[in-house]
C-alpha atoms as a PDB file:
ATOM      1  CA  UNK A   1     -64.918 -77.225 -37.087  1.00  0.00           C
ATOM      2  CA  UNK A   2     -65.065 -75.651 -34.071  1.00  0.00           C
ATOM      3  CA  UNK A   3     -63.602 -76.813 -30.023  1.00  0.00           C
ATOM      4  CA  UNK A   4     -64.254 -74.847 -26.845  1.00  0.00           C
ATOM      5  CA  UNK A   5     -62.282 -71.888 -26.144  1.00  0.00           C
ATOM      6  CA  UNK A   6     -59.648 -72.176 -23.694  1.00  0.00           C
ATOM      7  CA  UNK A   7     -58.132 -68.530 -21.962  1.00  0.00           C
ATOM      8  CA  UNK A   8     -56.122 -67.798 -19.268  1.00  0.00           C
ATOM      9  CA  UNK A   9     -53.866 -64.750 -19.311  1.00  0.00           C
ATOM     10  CA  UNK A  10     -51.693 -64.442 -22.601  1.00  0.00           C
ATOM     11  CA  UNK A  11     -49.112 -62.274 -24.093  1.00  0.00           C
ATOM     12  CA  UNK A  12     -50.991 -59.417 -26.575  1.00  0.00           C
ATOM     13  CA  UNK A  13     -49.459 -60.187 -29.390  1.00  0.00           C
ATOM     14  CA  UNK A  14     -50.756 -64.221 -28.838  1.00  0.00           C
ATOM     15  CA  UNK A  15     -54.798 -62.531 -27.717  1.00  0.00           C
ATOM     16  CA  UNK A  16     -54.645 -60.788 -31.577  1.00  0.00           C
ATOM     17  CA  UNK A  17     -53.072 -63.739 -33.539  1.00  0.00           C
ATOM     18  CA  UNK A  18     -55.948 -66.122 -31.429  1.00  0.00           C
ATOM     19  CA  UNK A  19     -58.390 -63.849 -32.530  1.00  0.00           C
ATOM     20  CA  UNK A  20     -57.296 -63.946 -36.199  1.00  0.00           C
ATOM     21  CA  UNK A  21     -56.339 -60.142 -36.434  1.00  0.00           C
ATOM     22  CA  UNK A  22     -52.769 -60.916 -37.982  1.00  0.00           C
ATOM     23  CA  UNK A  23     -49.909 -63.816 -37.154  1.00  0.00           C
ATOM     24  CA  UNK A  24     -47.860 -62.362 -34.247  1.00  0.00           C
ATOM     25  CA  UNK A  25     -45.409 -60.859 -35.666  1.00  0.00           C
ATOM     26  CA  UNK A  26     -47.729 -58.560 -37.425  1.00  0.00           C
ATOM     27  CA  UNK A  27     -49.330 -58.073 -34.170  1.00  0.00           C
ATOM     28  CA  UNK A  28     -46.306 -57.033 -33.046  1.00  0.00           C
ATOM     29  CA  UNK A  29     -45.887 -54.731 -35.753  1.00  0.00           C
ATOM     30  CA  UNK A  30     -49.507 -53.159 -34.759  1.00  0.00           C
ATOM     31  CA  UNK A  31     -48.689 -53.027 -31.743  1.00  0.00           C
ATOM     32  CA  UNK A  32     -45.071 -50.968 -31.986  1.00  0.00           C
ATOM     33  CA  UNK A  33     -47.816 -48.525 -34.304  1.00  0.00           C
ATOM     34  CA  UNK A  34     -49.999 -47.947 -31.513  1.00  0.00           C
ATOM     35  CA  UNK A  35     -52.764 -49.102 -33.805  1.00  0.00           C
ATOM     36  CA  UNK A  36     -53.771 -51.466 -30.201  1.00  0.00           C
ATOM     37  CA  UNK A  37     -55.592 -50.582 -27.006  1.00  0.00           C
ATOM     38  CA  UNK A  38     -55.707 -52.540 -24.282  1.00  0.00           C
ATOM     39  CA  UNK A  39     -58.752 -51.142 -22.324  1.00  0.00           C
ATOM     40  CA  UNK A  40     -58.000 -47.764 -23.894  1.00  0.00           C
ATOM     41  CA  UNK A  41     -54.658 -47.556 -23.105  1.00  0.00           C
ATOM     42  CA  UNK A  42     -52.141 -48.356 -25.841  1.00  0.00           C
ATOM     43  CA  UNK A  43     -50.975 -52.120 -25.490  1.00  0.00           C
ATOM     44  CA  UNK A  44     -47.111 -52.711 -25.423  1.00  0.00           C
ATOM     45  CA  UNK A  45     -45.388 -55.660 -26.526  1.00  0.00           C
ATOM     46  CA  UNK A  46     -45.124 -56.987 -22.743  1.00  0.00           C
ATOM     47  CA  UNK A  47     -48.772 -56.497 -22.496  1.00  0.00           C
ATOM     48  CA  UNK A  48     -50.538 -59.523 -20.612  1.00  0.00           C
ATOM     49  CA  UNK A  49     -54.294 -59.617 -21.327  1.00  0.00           C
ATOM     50  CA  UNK A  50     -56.891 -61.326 -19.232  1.00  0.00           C
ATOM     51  CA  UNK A  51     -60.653 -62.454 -20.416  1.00  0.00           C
ATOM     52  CA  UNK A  52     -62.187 -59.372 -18.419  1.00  0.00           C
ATOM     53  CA  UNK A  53     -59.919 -57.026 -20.614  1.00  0.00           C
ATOM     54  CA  UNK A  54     -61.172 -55.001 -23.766  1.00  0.00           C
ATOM     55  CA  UNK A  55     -59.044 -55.012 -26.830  1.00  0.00           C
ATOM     56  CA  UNK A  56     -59.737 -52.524 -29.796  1.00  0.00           C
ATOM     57  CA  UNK A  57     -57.609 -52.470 -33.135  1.00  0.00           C
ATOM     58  CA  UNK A  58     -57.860 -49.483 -35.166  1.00  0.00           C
ATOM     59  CA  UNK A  59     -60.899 -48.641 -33.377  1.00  0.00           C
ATOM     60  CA  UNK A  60     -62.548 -51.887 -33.298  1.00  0.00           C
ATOM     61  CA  UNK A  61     -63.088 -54.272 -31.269  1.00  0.00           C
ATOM     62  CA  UNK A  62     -61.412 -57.816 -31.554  1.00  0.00           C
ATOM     63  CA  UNK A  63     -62.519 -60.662 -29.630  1.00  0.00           C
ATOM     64  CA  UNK A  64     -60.894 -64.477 -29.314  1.00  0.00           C
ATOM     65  CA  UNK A  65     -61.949 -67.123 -32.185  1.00  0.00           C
ATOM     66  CA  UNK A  66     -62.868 -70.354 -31.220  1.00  0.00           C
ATOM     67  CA  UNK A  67     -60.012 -73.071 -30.725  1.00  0.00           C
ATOM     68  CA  UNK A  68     -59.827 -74.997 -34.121  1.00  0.00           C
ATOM     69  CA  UNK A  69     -58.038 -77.872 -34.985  1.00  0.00           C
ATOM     70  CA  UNK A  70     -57.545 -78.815 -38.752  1.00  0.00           C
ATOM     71  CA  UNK A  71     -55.302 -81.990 -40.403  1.00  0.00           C
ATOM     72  CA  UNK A  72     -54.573 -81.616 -43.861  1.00  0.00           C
ATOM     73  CA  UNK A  73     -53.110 -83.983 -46.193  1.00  0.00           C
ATOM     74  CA  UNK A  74     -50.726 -81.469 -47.693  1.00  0.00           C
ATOM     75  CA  UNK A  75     -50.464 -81.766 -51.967  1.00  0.00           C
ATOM     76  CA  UNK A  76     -47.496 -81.163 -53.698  1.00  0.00           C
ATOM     77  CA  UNK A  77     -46.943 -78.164 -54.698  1.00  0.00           C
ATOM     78  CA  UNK A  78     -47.716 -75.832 -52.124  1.00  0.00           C
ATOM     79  CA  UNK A  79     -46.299 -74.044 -49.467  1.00  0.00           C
ATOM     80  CA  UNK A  80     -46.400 -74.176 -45.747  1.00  0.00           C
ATOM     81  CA  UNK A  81     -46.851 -70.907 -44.730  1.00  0.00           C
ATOM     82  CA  UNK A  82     -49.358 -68.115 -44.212  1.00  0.00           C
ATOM     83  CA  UNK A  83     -48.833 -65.841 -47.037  1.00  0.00           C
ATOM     84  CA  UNK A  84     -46.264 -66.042 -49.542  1.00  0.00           C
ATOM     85  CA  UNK A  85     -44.624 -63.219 -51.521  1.00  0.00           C
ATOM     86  CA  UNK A  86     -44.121 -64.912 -54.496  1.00  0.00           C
ATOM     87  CA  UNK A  87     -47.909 -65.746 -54.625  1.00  0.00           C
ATOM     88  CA  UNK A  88     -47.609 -69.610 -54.689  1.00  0.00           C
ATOM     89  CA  UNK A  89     -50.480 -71.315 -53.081  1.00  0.00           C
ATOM     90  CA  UNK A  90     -50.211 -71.759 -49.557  1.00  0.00           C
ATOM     91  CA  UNK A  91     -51.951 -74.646 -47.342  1.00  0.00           C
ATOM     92  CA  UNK A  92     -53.902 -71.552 -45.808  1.00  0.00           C
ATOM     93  CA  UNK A  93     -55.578 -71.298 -48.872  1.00  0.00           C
ATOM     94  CA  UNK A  94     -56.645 -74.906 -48.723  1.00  0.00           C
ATOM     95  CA  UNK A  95     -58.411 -74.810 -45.223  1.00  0.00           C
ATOM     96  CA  UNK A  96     -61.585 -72.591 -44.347  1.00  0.00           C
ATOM     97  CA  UNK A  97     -61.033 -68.790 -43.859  1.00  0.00           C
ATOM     98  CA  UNK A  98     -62.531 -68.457 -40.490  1.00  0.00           C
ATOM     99  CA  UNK A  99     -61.702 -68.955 -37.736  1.00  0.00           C
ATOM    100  CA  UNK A 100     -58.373 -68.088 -38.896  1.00  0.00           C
ATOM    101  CA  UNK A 101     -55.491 -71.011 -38.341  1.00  0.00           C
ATOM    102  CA  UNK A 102     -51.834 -71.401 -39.080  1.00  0.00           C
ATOM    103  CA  UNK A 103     -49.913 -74.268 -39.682  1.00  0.00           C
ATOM    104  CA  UNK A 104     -47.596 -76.042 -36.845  1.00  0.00           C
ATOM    105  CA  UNK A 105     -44.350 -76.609 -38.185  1.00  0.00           C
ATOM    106  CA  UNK A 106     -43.375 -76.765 -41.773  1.00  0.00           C
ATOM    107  CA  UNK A 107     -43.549 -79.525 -44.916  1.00  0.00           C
ATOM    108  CA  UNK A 108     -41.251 -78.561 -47.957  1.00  0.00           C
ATOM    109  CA  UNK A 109     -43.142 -77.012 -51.134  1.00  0.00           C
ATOM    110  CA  UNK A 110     -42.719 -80.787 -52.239  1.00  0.00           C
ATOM    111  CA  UNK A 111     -43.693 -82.957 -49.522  1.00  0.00           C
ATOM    112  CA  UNK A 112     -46.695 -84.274 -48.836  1.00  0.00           C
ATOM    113  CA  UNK A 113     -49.210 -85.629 -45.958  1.00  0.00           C
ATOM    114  CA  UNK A 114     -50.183 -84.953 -42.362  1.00  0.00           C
ATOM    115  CA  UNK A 115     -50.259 -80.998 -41.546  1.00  0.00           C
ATOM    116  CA  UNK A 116     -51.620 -79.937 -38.711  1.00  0.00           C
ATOM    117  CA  UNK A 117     -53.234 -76.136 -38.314  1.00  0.00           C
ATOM    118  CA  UNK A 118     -54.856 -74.018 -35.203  1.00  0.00           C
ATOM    119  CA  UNK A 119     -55.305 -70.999 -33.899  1.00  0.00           C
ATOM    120  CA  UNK A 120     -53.722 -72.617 -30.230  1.00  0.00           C
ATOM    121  CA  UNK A 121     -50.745 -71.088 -29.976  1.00  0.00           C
ATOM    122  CA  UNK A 122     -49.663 -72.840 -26.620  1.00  0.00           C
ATOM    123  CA  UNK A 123     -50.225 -76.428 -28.392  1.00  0.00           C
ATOM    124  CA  UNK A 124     -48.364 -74.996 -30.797  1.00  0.00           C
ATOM    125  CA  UNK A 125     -45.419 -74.170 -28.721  1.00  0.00           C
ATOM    126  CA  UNK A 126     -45.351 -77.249 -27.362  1.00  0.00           C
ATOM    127  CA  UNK A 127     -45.751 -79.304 -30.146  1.00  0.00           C
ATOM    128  CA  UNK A 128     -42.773 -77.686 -31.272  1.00  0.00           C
ATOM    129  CA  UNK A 129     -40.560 -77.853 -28.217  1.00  0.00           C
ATOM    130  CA  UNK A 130     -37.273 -80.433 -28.288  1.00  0.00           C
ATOM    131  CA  UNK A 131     -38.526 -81.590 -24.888  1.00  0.00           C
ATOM    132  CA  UNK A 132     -41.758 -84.136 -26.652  1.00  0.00           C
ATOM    133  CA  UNK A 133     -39.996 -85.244 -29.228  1.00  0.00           C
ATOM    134  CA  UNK A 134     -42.916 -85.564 -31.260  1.00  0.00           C
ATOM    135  CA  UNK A 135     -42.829 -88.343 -33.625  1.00  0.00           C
ATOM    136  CA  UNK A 136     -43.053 -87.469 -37.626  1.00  0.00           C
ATOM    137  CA  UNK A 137     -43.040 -90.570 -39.506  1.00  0.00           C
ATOM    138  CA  UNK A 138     -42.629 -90.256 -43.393  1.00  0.00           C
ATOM    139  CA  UNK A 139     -42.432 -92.570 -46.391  1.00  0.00           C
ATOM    140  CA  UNK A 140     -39.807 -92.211 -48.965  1.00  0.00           C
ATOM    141  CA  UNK A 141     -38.875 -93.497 -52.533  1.00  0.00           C
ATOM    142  CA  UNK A 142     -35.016 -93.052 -53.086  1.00  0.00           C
ATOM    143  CA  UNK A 143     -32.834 -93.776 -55.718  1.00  0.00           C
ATOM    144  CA  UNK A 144     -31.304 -96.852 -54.917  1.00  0.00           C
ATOM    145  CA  UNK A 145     -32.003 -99.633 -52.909  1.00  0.00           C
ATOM    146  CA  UNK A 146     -30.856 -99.217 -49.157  1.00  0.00           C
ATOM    147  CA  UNK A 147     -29.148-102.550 -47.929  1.00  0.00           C
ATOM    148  CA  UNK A 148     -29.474-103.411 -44.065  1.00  0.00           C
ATOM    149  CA  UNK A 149     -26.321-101.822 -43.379  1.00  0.00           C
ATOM    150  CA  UNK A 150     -27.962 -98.321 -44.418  1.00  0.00           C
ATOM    151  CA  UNK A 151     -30.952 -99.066 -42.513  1.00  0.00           C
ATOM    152  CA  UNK A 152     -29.117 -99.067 -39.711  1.00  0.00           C
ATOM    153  CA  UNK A 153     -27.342 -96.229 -39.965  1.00  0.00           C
ATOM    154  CA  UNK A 154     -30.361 -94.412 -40.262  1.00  0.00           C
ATOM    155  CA  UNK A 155     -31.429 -96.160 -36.960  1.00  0.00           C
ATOM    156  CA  UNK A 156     -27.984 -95.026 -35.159  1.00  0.00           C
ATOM    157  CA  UNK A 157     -28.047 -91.261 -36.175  1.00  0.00           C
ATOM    158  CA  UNK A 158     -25.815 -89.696 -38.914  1.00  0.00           C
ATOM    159  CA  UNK A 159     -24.046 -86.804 -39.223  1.00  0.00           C
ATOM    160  CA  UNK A 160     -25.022 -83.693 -40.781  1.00  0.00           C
ATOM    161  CA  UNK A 161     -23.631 -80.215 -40.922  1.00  0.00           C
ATOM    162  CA  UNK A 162     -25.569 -79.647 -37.928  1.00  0.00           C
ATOM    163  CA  UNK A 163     -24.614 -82.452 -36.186  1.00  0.00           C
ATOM    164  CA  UNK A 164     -25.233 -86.267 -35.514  1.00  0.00           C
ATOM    165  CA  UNK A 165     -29.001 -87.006 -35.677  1.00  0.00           C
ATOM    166  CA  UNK A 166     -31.281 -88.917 -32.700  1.00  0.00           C
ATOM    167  CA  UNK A 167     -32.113 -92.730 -32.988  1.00  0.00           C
ATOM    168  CA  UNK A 168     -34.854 -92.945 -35.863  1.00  0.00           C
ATOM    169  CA  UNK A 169     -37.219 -96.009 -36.472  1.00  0.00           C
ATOM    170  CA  UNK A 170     -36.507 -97.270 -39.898  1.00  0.00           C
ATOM    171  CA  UNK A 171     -38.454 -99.954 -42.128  1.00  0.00           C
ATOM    172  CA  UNK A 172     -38.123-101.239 -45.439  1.00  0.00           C
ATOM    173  CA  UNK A 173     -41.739-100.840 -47.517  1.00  0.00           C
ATOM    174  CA  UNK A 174     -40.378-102.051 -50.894  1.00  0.00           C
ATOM    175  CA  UNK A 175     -37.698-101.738 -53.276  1.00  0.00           C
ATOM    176  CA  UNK A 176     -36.191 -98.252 -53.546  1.00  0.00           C
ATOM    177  CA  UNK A 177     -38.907 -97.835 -50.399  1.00  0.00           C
ATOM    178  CA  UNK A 178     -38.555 -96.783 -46.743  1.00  0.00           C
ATOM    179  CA  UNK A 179     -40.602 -95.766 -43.809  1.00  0.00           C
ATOM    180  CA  UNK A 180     -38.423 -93.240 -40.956  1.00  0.00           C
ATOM    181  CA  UNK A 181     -39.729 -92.172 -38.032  1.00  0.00           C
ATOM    182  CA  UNK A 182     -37.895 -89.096 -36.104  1.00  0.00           C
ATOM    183  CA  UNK A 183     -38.987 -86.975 -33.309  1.00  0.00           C
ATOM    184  CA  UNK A 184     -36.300 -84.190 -34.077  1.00  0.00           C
ATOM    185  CA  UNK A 185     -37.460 -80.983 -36.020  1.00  0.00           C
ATOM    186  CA  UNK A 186     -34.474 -80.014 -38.026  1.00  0.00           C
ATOM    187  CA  UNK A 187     -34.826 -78.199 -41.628  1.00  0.00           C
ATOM    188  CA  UNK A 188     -35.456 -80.814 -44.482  1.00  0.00           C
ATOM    189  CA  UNK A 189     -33.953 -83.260 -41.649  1.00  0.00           C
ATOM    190  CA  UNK A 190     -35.406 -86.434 -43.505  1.00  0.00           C
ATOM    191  CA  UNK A 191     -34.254 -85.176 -47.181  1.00  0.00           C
ATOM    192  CA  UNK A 192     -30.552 -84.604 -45.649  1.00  0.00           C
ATOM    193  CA  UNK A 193     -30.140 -88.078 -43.742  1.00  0.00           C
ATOM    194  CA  UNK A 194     -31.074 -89.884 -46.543  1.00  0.00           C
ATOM    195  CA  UNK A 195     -28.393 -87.475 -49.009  1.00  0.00           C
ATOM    196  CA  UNK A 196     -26.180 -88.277 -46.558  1.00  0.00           C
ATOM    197  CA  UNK A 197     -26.068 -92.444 -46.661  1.00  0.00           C
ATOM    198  CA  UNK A 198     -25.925 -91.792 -50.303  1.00  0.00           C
ATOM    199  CA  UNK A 199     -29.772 -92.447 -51.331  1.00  0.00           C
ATOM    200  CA  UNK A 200     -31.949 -89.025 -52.526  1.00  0.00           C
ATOM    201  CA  UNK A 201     -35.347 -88.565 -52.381  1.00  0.00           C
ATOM    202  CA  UNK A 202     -37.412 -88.825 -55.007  1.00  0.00           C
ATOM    203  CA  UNK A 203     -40.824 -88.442 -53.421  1.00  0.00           C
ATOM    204  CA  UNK A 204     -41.369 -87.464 -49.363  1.00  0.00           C
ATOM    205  CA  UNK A 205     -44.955 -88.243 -47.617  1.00  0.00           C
ATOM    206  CA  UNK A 206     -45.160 -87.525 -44.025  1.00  0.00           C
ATOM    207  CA  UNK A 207     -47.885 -90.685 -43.029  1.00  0.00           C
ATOM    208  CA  UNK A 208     -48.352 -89.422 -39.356  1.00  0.00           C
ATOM    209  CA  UNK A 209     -47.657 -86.125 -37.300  1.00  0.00           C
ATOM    210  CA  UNK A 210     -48.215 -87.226 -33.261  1.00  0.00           C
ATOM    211  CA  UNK A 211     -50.108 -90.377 -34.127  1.00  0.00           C
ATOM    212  CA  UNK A 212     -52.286 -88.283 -36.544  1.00  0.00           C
ATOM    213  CA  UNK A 213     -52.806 -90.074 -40.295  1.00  0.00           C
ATOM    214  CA  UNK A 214     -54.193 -88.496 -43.362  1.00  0.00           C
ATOM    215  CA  UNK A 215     -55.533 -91.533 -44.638  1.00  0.00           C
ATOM    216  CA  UNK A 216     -58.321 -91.179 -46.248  1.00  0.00           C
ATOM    217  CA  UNK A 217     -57.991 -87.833 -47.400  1.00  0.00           C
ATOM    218  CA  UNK A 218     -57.730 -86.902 -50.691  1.00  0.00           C
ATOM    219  CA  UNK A 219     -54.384 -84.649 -51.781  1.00  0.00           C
ATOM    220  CA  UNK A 220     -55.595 -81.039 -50.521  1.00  0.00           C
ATOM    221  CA  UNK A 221     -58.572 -81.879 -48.493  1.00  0.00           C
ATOM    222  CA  UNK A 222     -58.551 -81.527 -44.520  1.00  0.00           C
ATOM    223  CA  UNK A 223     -60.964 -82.517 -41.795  1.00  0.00           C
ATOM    224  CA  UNK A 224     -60.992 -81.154 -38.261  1.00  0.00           C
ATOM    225  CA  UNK A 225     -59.933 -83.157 -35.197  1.00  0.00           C
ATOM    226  CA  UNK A 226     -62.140 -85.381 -32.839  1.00  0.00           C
ATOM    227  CA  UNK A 227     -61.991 -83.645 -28.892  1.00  0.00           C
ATOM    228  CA  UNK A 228     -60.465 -87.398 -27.585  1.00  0.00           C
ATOM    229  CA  UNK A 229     -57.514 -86.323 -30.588  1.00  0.00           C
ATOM    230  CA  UNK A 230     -56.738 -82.823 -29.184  1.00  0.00           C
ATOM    231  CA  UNK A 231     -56.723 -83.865 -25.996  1.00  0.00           C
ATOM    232  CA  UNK A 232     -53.929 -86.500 -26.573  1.00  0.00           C
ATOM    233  CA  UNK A 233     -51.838 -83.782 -28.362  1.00  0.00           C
ATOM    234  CA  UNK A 234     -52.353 -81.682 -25.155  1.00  0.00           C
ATOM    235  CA  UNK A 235     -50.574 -84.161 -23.258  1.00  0.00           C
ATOM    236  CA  UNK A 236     -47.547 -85.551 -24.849  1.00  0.00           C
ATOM    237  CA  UNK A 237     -45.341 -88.065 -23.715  1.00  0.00           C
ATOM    238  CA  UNK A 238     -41.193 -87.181 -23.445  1.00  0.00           C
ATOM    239  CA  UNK A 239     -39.864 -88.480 -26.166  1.00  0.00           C
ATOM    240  CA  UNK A 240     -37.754 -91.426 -24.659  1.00  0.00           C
ATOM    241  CA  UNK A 241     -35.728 -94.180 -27.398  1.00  0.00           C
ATOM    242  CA  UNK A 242     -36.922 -94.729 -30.272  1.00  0.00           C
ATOM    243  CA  UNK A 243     -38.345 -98.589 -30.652  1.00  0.00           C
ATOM    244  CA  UNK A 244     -37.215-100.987 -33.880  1.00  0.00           C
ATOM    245  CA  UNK A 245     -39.665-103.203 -35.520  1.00  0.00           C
ATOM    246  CA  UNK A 246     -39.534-106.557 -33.551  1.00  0.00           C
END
């Protein structure tokens, strides 16, 4: 489950969540401690560390993990975080312990499908910035029966609180069935679009995350990512106009 290990130089906080010490904002907490030295000196949070450097927490010595990349078909019912205080399972708990990974984005408690996790922060990052667009496509059982006029306002963009929504691809699978694609990120975007035009979800799968499926994968299982697959998430295209169905 395991890819090469890629390092250049990298903020401290990013060396100790890589090498599965904490997430980084408890590495920044260990960190403001002084509980982290940085070839004996205590780190800071504007440390940069390099692969010659020595890291010690607490005394010990922490070294990178290996880059892992994991898609799970998220189940209902659990939660898309690291830890959670209320002691709900968490997809963390699905996926092997070690090396330690986290997941890249978030799925509500009750949506299900494609999840990615890693310990690659800088994929990560990018994954999540505006600028790739990455697409998320999801299937969704609603009360009602869109008509083509709703379809296409789903295409167009609707307005939210937040404001008016990007062009989406939009399909009909069935009755009371549709298949959206957005490359936007925003909080239960999906859910609220489909509120909006007057149909609810009843059910939420998200089929593909960057061209990656779950199919085939039972509810709660995962299996880790083929090198020619990470490399195409290394590289992502802009996201440019989204394309209709011919």
């Amino acid at each position: 489950m395991r890819h090469g290990s890629i390092f250049s130089t990298v903020r401290l906080n990013a060396y100790l969540a890589r090498a599965g010490v904490a997430s980084r904002r408890g590495a920044d907490e260990l960190i403001k401690a002084g509980r982290v030295l940085v070839n004996g000196e205590p780190g800071q949070l504007n440390t940069f560390v390099q692969s010659r450097d020595h890291v010690d927490v607490d005394g010990k010595r922490v070294a990178l993990q290996k880059l892992t990349y994991v898609l799970l078909n998220k189940p209902a019912g659990v939660v898309t975080t690291a830890r959670d205080p209320h002691g709900r399972p968490t997809v963390v708990d699905l996926v092997p312990r070690e090396p330690r990974v986290v997941p890249v984005g978030r799925l509500d408690a009750d949506t299900t499908g494609a999840l990615l996790l890693t310990n690659d922060g800088q994929l990560s990052h990018r994954l999540a910035h505006p600028r790739y667009g990455v697409e998320k496509v999801y299937e969704a059982e609603v009360e009602g029966d869109p008509d083509d006029e709703t379809l296409q306002r789903l295409r167009d963009g609707v307005e939210l609180e937040d404001g008016v929504t990007a062009p989406a691809r939009v399909r009909r699978l069935g009755p009371n069935r549709i298949e959206l694609a957005i490359h936007e990120g925003r909080n239960r975007q999906v859910r609220r679009m489909l509120d909006a035009v007057g149909h609810p979800v009843r059910t939420l799968h998200r089929s593909a995350y960057a061209g990656l499926s779950p199919a085939g994968l039972e509810p709660g299982a995962w299996r880790e990512l083929e090198p020619h697959e990470v490399e195409e998430l290394r590289v992502p295209e802009p996201a440019g106009p989204a394309k209709q169905p011919g």
